[in-house]
N, C-alpha and C. Protein backbone atom coordinates (compact mmCIF):
# COMPACT_ATOMS: atom_id res chain seq x y z
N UNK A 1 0.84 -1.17 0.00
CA UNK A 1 0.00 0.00 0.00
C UNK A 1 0.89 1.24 0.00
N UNK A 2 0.51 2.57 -0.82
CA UNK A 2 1.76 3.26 -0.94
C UNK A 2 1.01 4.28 0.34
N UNK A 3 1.94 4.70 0.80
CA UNK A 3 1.91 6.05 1.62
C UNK A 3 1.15 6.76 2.01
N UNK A 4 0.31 6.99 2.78
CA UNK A 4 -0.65 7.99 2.86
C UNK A 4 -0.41 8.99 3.15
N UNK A 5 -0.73 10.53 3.16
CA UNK A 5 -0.76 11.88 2.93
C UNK A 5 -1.21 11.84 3.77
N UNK A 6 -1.01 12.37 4.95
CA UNK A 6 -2.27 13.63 5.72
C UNK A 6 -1.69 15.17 5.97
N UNK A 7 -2.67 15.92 6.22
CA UNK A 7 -1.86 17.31 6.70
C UNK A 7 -3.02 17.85 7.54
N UNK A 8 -2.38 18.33 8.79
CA UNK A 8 -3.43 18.87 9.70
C UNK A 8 -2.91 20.64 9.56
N UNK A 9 -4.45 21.20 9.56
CA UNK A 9 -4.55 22.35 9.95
C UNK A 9 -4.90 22.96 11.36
N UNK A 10 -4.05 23.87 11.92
CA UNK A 10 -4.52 24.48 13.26
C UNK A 10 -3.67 25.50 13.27
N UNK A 11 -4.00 26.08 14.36
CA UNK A 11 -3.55 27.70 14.32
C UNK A 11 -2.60 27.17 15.36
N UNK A 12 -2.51 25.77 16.68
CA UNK A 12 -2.11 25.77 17.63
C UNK A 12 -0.90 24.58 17.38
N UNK A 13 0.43 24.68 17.28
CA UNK A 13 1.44 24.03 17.25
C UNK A 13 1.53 22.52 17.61
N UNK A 14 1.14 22.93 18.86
CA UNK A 14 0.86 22.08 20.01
C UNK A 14 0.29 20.59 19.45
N UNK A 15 -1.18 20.46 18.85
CA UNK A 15 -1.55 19.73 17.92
C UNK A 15 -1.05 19.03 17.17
N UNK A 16 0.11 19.34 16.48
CA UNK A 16 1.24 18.77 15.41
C UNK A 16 1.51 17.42 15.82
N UNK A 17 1.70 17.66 17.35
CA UNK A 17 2.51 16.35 17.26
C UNK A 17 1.62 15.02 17.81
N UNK A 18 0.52 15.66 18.29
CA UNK A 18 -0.43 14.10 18.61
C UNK A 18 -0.46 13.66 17.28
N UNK A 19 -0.84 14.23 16.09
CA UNK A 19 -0.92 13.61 15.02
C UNK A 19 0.30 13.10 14.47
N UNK A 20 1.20 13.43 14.37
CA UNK A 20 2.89 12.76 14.17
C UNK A 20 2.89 11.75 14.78
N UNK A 21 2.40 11.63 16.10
CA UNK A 21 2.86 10.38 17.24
C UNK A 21 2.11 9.12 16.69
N UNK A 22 0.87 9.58 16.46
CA UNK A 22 -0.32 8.84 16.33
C UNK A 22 0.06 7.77 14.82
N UNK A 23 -0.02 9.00 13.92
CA UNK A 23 -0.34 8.50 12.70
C UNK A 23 0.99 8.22 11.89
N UNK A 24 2.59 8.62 12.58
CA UNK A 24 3.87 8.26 11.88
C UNK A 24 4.15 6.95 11.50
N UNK A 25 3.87 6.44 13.06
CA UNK A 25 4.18 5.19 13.65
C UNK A 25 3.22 4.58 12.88
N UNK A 26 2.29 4.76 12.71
CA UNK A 26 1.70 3.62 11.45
C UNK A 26 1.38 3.62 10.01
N UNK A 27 2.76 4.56 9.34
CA UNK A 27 2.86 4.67 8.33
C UNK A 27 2.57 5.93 7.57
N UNK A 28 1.96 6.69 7.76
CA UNK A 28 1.49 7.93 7.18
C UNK A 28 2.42 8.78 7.43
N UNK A 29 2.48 9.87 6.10
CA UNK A 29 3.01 11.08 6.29
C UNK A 29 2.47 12.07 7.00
N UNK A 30 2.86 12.98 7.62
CA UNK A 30 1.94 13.78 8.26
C UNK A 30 2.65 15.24 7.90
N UNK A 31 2.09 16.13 7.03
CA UNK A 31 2.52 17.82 6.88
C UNK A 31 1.53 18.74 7.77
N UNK A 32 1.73 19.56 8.10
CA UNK A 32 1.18 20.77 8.98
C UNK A 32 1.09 21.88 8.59
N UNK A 33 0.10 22.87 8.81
CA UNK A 33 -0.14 24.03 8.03
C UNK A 33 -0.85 25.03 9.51
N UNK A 34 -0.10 26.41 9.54
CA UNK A 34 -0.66 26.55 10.85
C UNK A 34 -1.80 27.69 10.76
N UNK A 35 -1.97 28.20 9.46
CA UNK A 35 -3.00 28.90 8.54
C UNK A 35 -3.97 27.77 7.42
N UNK A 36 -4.85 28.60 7.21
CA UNK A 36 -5.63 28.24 5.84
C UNK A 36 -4.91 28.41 4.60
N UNK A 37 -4.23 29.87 4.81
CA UNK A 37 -3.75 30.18 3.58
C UNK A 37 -2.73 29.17 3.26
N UNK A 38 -1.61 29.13 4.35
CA UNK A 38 -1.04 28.06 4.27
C UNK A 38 -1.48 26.81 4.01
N UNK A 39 -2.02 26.14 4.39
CA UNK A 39 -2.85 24.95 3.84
C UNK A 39 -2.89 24.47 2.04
N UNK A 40 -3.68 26.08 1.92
CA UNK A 40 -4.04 26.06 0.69
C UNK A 40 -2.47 26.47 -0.42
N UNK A 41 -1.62 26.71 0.11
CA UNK A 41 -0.08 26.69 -0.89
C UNK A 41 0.20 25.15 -0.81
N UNK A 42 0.28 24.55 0.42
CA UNK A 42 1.05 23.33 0.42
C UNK A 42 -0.54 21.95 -0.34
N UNK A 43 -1.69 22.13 -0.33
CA UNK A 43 -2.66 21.41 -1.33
C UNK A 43 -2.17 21.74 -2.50
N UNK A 44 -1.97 22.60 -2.91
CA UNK A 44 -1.96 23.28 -4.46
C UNK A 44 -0.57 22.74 -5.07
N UNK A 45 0.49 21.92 -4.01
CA UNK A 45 1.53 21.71 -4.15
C UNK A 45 1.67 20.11 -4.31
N UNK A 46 0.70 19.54 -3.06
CA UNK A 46 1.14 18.08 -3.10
C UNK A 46 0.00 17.64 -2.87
N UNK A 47 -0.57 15.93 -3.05
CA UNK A 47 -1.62 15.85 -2.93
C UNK A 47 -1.82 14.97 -1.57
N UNK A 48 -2.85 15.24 -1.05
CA UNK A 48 -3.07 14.78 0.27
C UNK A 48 -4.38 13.87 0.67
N UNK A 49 -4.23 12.17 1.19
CA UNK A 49 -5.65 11.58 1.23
C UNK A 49 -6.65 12.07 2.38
N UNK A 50 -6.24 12.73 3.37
CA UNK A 50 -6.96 12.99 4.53
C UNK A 50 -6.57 14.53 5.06
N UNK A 51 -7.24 15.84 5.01
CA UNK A 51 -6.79 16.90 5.07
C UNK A 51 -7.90 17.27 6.84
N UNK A 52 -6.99 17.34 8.00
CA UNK A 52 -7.69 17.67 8.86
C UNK A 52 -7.66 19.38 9.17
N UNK A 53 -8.72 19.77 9.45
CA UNK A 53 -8.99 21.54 9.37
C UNK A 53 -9.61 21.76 10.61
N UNK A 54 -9.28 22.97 11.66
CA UNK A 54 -9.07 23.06 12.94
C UNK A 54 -10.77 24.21 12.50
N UNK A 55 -11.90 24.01 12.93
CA UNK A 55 -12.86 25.06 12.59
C UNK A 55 -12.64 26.07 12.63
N UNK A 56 -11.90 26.66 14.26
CA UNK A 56 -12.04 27.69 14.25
C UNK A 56 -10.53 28.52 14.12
N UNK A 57 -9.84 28.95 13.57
CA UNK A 57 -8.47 30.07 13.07
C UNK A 57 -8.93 31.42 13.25
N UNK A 58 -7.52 31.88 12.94
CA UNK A 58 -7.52 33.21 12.32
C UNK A 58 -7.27 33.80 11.32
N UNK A 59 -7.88 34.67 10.88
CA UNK A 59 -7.66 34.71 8.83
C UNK A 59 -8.95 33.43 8.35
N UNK A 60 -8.41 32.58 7.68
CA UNK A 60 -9.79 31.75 6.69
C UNK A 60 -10.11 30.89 8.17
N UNK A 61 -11.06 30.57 8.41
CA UNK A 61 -11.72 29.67 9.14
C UNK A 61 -12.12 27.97 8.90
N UNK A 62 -12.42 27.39 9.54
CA UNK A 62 -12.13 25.68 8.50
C UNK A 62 -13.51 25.77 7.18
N UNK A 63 -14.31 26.84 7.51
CA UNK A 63 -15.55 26.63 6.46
C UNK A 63 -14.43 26.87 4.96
N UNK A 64 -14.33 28.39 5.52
CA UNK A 64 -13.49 28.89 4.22
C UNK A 64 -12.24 28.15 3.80
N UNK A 65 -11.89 27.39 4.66
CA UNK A 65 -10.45 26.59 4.01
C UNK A 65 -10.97 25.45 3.89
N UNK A 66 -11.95 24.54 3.98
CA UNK A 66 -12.79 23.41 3.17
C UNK A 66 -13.04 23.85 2.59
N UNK A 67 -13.57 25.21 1.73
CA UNK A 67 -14.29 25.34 0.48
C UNK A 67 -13.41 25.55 -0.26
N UNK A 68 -12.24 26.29 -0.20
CA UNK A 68 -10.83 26.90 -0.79
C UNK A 68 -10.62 25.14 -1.12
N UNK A 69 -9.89 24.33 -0.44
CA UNK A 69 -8.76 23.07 -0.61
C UNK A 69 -10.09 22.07 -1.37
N UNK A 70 -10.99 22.18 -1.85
CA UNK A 70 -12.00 21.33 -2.23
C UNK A 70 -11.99 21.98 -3.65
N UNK A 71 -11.87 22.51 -3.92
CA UNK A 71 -11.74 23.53 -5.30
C UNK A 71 -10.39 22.99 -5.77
N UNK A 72 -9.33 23.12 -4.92
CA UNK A 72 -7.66 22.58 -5.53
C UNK A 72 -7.76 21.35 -5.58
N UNK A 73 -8.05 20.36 -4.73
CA UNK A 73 -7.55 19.44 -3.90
C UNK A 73 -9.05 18.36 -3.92
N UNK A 74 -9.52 18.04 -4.87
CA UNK A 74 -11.20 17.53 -4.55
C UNK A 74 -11.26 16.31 -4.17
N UNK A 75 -10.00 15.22 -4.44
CA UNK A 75 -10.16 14.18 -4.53
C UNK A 75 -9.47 13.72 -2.57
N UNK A 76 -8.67 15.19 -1.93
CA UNK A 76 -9.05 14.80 -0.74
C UNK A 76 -10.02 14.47 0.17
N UNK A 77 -10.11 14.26 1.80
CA UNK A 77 -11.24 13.83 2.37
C UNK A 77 -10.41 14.78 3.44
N UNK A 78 -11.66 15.97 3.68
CA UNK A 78 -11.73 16.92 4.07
C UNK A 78 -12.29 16.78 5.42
N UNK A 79 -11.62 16.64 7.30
CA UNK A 79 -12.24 16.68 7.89
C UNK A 79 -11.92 17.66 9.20
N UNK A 80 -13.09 17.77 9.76
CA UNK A 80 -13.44 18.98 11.10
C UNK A 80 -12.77 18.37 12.15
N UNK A 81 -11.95 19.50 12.67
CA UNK A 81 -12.06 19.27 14.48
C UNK A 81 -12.26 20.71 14.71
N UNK A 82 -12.20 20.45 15.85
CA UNK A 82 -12.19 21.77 16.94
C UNK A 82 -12.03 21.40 18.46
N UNK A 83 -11.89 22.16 19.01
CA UNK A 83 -11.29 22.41 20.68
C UNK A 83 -12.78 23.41 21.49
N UNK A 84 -13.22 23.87 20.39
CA UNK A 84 -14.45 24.48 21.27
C UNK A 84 -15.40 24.39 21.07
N UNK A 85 -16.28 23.71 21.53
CA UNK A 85 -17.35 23.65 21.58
C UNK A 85 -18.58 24.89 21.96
N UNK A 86 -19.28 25.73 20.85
CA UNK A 86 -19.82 26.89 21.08
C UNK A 86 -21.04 26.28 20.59
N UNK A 87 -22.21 27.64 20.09
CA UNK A 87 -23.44 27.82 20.21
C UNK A 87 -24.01 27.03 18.53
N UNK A 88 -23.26 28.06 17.82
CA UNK A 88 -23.02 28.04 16.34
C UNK A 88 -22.41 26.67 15.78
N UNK A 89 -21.97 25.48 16.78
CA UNK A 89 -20.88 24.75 16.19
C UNK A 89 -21.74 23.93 15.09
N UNK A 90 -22.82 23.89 15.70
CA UNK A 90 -23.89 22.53 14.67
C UNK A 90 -23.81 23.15 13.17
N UNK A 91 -24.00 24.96 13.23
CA UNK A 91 -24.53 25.09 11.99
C UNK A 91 -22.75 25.32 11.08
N UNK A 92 -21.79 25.50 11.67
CA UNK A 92 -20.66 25.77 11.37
C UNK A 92 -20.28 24.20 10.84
N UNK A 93 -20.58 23.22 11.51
CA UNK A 93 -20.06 21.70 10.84
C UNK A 93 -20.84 21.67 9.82
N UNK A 94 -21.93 22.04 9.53
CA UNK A 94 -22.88 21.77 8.23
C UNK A 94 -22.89 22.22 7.44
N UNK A 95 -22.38 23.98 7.60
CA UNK A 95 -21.46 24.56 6.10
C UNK A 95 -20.14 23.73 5.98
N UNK A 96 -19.60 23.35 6.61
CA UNK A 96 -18.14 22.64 6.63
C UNK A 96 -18.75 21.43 5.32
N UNK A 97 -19.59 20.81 5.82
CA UNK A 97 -20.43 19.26 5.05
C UNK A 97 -20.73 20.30 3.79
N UNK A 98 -21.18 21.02 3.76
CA UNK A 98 -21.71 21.66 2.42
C UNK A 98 -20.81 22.11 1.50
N UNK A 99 -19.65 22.37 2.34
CA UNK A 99 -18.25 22.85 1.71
C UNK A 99 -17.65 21.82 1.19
N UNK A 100 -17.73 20.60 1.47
CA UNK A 100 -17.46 19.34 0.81
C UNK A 100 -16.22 18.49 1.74
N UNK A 101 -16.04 19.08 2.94
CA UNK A 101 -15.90 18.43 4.29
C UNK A 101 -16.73 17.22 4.58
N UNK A 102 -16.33 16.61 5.70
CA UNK A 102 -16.64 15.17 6.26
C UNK A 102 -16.81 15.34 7.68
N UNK A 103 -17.60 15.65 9.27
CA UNK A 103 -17.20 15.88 10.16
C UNK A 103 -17.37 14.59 10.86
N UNK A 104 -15.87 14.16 11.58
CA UNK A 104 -16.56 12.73 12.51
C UNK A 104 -15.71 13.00 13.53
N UNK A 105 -16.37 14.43 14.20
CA UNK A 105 -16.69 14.31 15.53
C UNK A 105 -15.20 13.98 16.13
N UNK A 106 -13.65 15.16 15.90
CA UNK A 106 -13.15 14.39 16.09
C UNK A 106 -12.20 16.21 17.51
N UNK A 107 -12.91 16.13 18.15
CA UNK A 107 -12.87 17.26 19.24
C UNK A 107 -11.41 17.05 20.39
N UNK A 108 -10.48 18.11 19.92
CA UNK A 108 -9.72 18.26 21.22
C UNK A 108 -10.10 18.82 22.52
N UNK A 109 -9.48 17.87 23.48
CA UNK A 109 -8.07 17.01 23.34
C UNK A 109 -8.87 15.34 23.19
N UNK A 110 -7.80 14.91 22.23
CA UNK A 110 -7.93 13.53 21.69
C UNK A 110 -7.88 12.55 22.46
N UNK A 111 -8.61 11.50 22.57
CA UNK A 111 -8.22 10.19 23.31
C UNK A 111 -7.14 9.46 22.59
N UNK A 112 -6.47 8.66 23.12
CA UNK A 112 -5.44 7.72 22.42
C UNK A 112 -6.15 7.01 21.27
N UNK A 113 -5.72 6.82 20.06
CA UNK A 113 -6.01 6.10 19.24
C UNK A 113 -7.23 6.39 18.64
N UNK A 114 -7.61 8.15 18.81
CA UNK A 114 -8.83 8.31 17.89
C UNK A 114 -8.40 8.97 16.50
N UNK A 115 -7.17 9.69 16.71
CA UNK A 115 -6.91 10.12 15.81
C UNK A 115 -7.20 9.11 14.69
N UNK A 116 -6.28 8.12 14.80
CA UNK A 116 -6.12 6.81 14.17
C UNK A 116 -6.92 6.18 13.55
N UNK A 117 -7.79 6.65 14.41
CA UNK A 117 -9.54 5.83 13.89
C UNK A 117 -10.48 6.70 12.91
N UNK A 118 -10.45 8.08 12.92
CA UNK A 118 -10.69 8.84 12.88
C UNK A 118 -10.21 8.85 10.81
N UNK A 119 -8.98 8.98 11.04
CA UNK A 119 -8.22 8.79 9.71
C UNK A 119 -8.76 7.79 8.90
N UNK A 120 -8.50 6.34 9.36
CA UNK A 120 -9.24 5.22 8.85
C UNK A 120 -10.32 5.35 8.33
N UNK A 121 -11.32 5.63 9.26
CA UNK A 121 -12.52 6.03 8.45
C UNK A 121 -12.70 6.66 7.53
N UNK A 122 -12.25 8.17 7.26
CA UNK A 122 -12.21 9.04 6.64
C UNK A 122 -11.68 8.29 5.57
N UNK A 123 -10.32 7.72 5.20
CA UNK A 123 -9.93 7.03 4.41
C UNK A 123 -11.12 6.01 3.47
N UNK A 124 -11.79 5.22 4.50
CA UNK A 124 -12.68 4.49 4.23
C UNK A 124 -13.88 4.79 3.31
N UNK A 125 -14.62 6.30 3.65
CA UNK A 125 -15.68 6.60 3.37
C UNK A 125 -15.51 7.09 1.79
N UNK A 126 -16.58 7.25 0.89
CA UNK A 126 -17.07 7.24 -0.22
C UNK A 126 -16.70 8.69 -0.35
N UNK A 127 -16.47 8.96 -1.02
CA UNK A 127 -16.78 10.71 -1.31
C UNK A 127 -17.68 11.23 -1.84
């Protein structure tokens, strides 16, 4: 099986490396983007099977950077996290889904081995 791509988006560093830890060790590449904009140079550059997008940033937001990297990048699988849980989040995951995002529910801070699972699926699912 060749290589898998992922690249997580977040504004928070910190994040980088649960996903490195998680998903190195069992084969996947893992790139990081700590903007949208950024995001959207390094899609436009390489191609990626699982693109995770932090909802909420500063500058593009995960709506606007799922709709942006879905335009470059279509044949990725575009999915939500976030760390906060607010008022707006229901209708914010459903432009995310409309944007051509995937959300499964995957909320910091992570349990062991959801990332993992999390990926899989995403991998798994139909587009």
């Amino acid at each position: 099986m060749a290589e898998k791509r992922v690249l997580v988006v977040d504004d928070v560093e910190i994040v980088f490396s649960a996903f490195k830890e998680e998903l190195e060790k069992e084969g996947f590449r893992v790139d990081t983007a700590l903007s949208g904009e950024a995001a959207l140079q390094k899609a436009s550059r390489e191609q990626y099977d699982v693109i995770y997008i932090d909802m909420v940033m500063p500058g593009m937001d995960g709506v606007e950077t799922c709709r942006a990297i879905k335009d470059i990048s279509p044949a990725s699988r575009l999915v939500a996290m976030t760390g906060q849980i607010y008022s707006g989040l229901a209708n914010k995951e459903l432009e995310f889904v409309k944007a051509g995002g995937k959300v499964y529910y995957l909320y910091k801070p992570f349990q062991s081995g959801e990332i993992l699972q999390v990926t899989i699926k995403a991998l798994s699912a139909k587009n």
